[in-house]
Protein backbone atom coordinates (compact mmCIF):
# COMPACT_ATOMS: atom_id res chain seq x y z
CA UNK A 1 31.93 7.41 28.41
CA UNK A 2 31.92 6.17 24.97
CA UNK A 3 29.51 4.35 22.41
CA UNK A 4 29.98 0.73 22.21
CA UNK A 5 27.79 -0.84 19.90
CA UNK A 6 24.40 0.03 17.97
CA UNK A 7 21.31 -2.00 16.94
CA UNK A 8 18.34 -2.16 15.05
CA UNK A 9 14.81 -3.22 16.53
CA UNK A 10 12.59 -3.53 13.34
CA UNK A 11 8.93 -2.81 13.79
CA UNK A 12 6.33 -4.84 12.27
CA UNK A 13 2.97 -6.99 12.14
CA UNK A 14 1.03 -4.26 12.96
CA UNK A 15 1.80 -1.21 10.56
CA UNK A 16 -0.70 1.03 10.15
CA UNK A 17 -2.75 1.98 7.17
CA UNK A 18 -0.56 5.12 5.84
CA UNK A 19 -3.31 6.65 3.68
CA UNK A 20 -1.12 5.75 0.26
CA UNK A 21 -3.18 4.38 -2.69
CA UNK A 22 -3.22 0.55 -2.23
CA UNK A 23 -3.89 0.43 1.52
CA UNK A 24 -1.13 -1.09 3.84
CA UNK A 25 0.42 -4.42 4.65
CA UNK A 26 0.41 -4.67 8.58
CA UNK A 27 3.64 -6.55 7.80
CA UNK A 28 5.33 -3.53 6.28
CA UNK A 29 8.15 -2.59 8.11
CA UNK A 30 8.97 1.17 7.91
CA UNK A 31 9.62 1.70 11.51
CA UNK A 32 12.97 0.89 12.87
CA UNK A 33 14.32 1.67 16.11
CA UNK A 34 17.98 2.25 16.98
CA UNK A 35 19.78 1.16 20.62
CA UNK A 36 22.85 3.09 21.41
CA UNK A 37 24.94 1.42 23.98
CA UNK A 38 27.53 2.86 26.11
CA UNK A 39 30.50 1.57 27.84
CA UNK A 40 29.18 1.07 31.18
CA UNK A 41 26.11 -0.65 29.94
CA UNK A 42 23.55 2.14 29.61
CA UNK A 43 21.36 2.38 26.45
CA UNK A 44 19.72 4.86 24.45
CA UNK A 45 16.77 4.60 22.31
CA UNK A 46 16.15 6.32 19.25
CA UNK A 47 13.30 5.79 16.22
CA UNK A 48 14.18 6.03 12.62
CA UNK A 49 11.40 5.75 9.43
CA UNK A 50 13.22 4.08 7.33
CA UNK A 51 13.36 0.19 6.60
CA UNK A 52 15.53 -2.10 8.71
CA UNK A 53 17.39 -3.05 5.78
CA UNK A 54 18.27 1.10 4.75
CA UNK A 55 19.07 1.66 8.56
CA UNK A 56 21.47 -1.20 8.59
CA UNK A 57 23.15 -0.49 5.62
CA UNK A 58 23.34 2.97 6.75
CA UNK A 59 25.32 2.07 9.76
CA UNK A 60 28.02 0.37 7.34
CA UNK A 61 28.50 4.22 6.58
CA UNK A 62 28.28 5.33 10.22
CA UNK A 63 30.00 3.17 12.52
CA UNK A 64 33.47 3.90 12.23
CA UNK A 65 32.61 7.91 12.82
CA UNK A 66 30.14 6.75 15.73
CA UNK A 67 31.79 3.77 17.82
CA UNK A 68 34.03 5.32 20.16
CA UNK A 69 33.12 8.49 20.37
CA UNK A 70 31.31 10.31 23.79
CA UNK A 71 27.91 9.29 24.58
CA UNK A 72 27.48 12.80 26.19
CA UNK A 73 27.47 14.83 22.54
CA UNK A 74 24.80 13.90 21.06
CA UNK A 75 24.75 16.56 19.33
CA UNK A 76 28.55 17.18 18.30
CA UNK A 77 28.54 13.43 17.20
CA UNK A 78 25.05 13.76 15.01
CA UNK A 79 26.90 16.41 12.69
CA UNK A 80 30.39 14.56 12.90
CA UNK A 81 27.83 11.76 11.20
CA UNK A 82 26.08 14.01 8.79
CA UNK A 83 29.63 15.71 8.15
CA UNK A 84 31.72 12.44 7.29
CA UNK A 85 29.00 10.93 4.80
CA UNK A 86 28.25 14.11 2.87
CA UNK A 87 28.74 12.88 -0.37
CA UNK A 88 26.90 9.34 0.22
CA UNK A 89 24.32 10.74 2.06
CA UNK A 90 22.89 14.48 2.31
CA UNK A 91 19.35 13.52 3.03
CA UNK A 92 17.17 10.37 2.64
CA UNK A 93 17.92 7.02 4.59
CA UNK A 94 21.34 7.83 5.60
CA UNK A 95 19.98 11.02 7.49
CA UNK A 96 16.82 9.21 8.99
CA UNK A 97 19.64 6.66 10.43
CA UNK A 98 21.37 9.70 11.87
CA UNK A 99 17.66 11.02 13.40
CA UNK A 100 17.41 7.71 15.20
CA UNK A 101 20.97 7.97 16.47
CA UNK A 102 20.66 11.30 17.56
CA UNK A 103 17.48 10.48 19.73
CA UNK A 104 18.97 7.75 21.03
CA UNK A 105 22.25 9.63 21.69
CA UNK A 106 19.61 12.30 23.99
CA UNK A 107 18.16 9.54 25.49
CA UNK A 108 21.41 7.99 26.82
CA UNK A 109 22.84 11.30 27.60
CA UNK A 110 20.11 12.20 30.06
CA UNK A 111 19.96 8.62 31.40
CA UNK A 112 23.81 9.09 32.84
CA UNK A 113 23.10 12.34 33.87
CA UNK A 114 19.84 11.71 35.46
CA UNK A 115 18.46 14.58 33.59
CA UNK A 116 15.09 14.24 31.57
CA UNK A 117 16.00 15.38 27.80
CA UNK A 118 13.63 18.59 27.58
CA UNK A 119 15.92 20.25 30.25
CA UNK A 120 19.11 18.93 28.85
CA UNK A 121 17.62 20.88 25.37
CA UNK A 122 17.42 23.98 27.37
CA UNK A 123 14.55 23.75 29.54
CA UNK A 124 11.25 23.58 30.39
CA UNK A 125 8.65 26.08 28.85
CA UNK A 126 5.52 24.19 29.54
CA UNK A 127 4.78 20.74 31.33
CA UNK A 128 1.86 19.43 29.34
CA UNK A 129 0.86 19.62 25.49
CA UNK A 130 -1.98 19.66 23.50
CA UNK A 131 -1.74 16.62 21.18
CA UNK A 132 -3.97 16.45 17.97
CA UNK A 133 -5.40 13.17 17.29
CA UNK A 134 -4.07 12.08 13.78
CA UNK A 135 -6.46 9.85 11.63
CA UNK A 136 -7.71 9.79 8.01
CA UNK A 137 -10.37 11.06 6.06
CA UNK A 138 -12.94 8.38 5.13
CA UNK A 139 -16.77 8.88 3.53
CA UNK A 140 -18.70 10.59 5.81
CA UNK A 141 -20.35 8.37 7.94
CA UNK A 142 -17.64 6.48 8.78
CA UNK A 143 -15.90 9.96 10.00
CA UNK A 144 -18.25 11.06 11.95
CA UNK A 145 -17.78 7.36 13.53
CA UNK A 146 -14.26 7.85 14.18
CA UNK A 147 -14.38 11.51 14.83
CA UNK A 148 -16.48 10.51 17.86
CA UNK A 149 -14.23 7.72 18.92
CA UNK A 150 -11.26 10.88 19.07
CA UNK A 151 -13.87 12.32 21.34
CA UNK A 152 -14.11 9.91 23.74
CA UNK A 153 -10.78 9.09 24.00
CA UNK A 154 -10.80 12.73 25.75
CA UNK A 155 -8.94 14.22 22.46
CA UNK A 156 -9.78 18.34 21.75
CA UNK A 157 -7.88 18.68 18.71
CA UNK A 158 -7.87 16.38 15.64
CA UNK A 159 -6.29 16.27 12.66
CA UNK A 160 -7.65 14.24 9.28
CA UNK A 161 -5.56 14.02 6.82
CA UNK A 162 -5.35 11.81 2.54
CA UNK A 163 -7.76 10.37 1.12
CA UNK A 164 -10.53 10.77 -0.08
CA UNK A 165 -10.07 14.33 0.41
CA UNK A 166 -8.85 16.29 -2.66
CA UNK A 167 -9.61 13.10 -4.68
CA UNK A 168 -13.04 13.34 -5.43
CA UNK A 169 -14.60 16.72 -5.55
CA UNK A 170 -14.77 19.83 -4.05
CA UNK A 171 -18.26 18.98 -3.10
CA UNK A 172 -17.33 16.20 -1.11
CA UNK A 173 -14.66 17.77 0.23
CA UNK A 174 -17.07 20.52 1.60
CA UNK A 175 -18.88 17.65 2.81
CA UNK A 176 -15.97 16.01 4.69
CA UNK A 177 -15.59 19.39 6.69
CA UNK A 178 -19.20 20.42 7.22
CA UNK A 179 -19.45 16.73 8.52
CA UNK A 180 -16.55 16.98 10.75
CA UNK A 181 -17.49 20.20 12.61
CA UNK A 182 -20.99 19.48 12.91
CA UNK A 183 -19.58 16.09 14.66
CA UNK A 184 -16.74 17.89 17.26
CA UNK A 185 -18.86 21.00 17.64
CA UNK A 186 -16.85 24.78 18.09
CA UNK A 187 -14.79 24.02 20.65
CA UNK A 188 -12.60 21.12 19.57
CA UNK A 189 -9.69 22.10 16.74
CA UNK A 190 -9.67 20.82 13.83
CA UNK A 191 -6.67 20.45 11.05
CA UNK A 192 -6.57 19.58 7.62
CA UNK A 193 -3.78 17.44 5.72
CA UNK A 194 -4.55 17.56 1.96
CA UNK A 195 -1.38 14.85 2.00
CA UNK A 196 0.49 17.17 -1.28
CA UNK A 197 3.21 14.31 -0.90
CA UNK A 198 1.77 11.31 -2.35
CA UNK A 199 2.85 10.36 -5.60
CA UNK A 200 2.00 12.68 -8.54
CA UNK A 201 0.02 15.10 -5.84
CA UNK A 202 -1.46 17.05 -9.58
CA UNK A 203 -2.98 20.50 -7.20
CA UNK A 204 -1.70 23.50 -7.57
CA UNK A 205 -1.94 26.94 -6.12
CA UNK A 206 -5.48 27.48 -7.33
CA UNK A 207 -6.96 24.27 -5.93
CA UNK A 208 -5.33 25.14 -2.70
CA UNK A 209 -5.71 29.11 -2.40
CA UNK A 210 -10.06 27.78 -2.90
CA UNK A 211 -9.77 25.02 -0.67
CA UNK A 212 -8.65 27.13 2.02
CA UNK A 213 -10.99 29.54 1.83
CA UNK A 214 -13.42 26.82 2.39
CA UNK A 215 -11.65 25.46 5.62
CA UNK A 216 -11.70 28.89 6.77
CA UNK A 217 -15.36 28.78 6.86
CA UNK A 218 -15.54 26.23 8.95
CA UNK A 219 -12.59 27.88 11.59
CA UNK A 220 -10.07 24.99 10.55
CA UNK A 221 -6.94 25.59 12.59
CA UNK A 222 -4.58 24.67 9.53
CA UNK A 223 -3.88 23.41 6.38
CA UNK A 224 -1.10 21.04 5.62
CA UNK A 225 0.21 19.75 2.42
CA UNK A 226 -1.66 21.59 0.14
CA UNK A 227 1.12 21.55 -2.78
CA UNK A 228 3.74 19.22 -3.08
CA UNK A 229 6.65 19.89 -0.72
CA UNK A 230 9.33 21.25 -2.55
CA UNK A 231 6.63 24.00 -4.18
CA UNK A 232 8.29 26.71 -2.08
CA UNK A 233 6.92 29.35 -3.70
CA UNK A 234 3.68 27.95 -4.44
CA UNK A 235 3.46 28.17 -0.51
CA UNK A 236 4.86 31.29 0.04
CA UNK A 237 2.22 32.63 -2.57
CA UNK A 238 -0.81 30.51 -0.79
CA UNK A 239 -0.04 31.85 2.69
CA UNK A 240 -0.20 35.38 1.62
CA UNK A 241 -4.07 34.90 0.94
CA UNK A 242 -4.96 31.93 3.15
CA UNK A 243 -7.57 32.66 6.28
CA UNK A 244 -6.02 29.33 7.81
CA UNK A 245 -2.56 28.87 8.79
CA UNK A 246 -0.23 26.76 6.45
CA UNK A 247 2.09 24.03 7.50
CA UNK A 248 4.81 21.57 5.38
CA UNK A 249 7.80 19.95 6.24
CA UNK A 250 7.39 16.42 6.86
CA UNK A 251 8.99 14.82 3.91
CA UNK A 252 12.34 17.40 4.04
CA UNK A 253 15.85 16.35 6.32
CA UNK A 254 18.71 18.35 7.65
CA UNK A 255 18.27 22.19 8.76
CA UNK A 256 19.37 23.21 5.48
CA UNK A 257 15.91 22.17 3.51
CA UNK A 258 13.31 24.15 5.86
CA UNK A 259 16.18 27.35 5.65
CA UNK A 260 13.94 28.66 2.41
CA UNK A 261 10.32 28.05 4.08
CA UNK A 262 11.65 29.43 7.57
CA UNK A 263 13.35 32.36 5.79
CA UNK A 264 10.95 33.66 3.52
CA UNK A 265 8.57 33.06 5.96
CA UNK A 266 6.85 30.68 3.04
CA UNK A 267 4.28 28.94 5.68
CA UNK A 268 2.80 29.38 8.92
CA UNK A 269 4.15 26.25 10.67
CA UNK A 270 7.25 23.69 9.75
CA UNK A 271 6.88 20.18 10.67
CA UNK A 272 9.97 18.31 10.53
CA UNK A 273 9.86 14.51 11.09
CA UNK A 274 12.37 14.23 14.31
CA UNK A 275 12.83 10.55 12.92
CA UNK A 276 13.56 12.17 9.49
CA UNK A 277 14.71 15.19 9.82
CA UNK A 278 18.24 14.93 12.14
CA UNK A 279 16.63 13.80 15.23
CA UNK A 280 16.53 16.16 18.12
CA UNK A 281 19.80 18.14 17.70
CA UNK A 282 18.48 18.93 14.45
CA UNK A 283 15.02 19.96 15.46
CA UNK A 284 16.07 22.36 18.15
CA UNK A 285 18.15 24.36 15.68
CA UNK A 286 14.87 24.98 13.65
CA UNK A 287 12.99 25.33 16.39
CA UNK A 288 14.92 28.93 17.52
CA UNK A 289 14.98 29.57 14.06
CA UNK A 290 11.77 29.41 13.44
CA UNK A 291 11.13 31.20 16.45
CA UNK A 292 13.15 33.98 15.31
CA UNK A 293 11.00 34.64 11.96
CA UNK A 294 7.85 34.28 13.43
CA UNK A 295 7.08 30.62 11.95
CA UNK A 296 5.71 27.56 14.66
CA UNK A 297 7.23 23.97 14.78
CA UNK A 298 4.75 21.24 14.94
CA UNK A 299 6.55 18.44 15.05
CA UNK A 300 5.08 15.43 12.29
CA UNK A 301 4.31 12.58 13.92
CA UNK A 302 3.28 9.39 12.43
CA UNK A 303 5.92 6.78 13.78
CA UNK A 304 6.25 5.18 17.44
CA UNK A 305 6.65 6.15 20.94
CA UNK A 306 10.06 6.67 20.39
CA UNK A 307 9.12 9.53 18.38
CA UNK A 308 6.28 11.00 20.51
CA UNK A 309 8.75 10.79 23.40
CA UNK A 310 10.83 13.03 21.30
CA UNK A 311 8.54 14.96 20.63
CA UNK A 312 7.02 15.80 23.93
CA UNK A 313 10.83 16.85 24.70
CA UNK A 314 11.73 19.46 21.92
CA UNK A 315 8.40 21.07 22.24
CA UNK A 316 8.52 21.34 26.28
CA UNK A 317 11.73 23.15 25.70
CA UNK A 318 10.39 25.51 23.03
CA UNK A 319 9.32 29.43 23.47
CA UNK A 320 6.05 28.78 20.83
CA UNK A 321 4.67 25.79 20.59
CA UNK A 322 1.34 24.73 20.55
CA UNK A 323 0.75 20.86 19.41
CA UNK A 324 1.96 17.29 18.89
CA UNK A 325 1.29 14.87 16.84
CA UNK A 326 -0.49 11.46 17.93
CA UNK A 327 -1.47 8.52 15.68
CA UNK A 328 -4.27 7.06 17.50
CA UNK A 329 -4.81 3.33 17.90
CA UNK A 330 -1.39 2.31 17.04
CA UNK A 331 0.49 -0.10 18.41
CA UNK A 332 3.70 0.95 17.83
CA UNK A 333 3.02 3.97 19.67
CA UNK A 334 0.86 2.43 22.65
CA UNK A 335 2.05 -0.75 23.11
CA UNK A 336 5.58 -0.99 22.64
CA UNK A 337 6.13 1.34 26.12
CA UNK A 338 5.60 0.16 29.62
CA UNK A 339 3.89 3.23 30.36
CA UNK A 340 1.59 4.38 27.54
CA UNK A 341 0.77 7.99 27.14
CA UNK A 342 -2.14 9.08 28.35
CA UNK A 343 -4.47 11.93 28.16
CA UNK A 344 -5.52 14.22 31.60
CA UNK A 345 -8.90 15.49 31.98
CA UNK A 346 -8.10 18.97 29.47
CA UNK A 347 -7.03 16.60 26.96
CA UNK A 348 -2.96 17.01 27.45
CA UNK A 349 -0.25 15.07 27.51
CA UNK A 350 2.44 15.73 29.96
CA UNK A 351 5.72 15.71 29.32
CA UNK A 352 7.75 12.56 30.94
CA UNK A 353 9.85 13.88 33.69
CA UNK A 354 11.90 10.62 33.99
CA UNK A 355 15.70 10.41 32.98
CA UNK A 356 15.94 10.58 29.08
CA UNK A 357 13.40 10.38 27.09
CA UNK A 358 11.37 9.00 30.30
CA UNK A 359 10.05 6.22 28.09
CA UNK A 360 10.95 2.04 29.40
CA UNK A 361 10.35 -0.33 26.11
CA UNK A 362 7.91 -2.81 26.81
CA UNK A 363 9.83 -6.29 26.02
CA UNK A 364 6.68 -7.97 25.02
CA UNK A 365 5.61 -6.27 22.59
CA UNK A 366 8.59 -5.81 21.21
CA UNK A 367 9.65 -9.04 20.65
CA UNK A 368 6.63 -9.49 19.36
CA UNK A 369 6.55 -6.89 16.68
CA UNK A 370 9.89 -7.76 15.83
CA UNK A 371 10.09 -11.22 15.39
């Protein structure tokens, strides 16, 4: 069976604060999802973070290497992609356009086989996940507000990530934490995202080697982002005294980047963006690598339910792995599906057994978050 046709589904109206300085425009659009038809009429989907506009001018590049070839290779076709634009692309939109492709290209793969995409990836290791709610840091009593809300919603790991954390003072910061466990109590996880990637991130080693210290005191699960992503070494010489684990990845695409964190064994966990990073072909090759050197994947998460889908999937079908990712409250992630996720009683998602990715788009909302 071959791929007919491709298109875009742009997502916006509803974007989500990102945690950037100068807040968020709900009409933002840095979601896009991709449709990959086949000849007899089935249809994959796939997620992409990049702008409508970069994903469509990506597929100006991609088309002629992606029309016409088998629907069932996703993962021989992602590379032929990655392969024939190598000089225009080699990272950045071109290879978030191949991420969405590639999910999509799982997707419709295990819809003609019948297959749910975790097995098609190599199998099941585990049927239900621990997701860690993903929100932001705010001033205290609004934290402990929506630290609570996590609670309710049945979450027992969260993760709070930007600003003001970092920003302000290591008091405060002290004060952010203290607040937060004294709000959750022992037995809920907490993480910590300093967010190293925003622009001009001006930490280095020594802000970070302190800082976790202090998050160990307060039996943080891990820190992520301390230094700005491409400080490899800064990492690799952080992790060597840290009492928390340390995790980075979710600004880097293609295999190639994580090769020196996974190799050197530079951090504790990588967390590759599967709408970023290559998709799902992509992911699963670090995944066993990672698992060979001792190093977790946690896959980043802050995109739609295309991407938690995908998620769900490569981490059902790894050896280690612990946790997702899950934005909470957004509607690109539980409105856009006919079938939201939802949590069971220990605070797990399972992993959809359905054909694919298991996920059914909800029309609706699509059309209207796309119009």
């Amino acid at each position: 069976m071959k791929i007919t046709s491709v298109r875009t589904i742009p997502l916006g109206g509803a974007t989500h604060d990102h945690g950037w300085p100068g807040g968020t425009d709900p009409n933002v659009q840095y979601n896009t999802l991709v449709e990959v038809v086949g000849e007899d009429g089935f249809a994959g989907l796939g997620s992409c973070y990049t702008t409508r506009a970069l994903v469509e001018g990506s597929l100006q590049l991609l088309k002629e290497h992606l029309l016409g070839q088998s629907a069932l290779e996703p993962e021989r076709v992602s590379e032929k992609l990655r392969q024939c634009t190598f000089w225009l692309g080699r990272g950045g939109s071109v290879e978030h356009t191949i991420s969405g492709i590639d999910i999509a290209l799982w997707d419709l793969c295990g819809k003609v086989l019948n297959q749910p995409v975790a097995r098609l990836l190599g199998g099941y290791y585990r049927d239900r996940i621990k997701p860690y709610a993903s929100i932001l840091f705010e001033q205290p009593p609004k934290l402990r507000e929506l630290l609570q809300a996590q609670l309710a919603r049945g979450f027992r790991a969260i993760k709070m990530g930007w600003r003001p954390f970092g920003r302000v003072s290591r008091q405060l910061d002290e004060l952010l934490i203290k607040t937060a466990r004294e709000t959750v109590g022992d037995d809920v996880e907490l993480m910590v995202d300093a967010g190293g990637s925003e622009q001009f991130w001006p930490h280095n080693v020594g802000w970070a080697r302190e800082t976790a210290r202090m998050l160990g005191d307060f039996g943080v699960t891990w820190f992520e982002e301390a230094l700005r992503p491409d400080d490899f070494e800064g990492f690799a010489e952080l992790k060597q005294s840290s009492p928390v684990l340390i995790a980075t990845g979710e600004v880097l695409t293609r295999r190639q980047a994580f090769q020196p964190l996974i190799d050197r064994r530079a951090v504790d966990i990588i967390q590759p963006d599967l709408t970023k990073c290559g998709g799902l072909s992509e992911g699963r090759k670090l995944g066993w690598a990672a698992y060979d050197h001792g190093v977790l994947l946690v896959p980043h998460g802050w995109n739609t339910a295309v991407g938690v889908a995908a998620d769900l999937a490569l981490t059902a079908a790894l050896p280690v792995a612990r946790w997702i990712e899950y934005q909470t409250g957004v509607p690109y992630i539980e409105e856009i599906i006919e079938q939201p996720f939802t949590l069971d009683p220990d605070g797990l998602l399972h992993t959809p057994t359905g054909p694919g990715l298991g996920i059914t788009l909800n029309r609706e909302a699509i059309a209207r978050f796309s119009s």
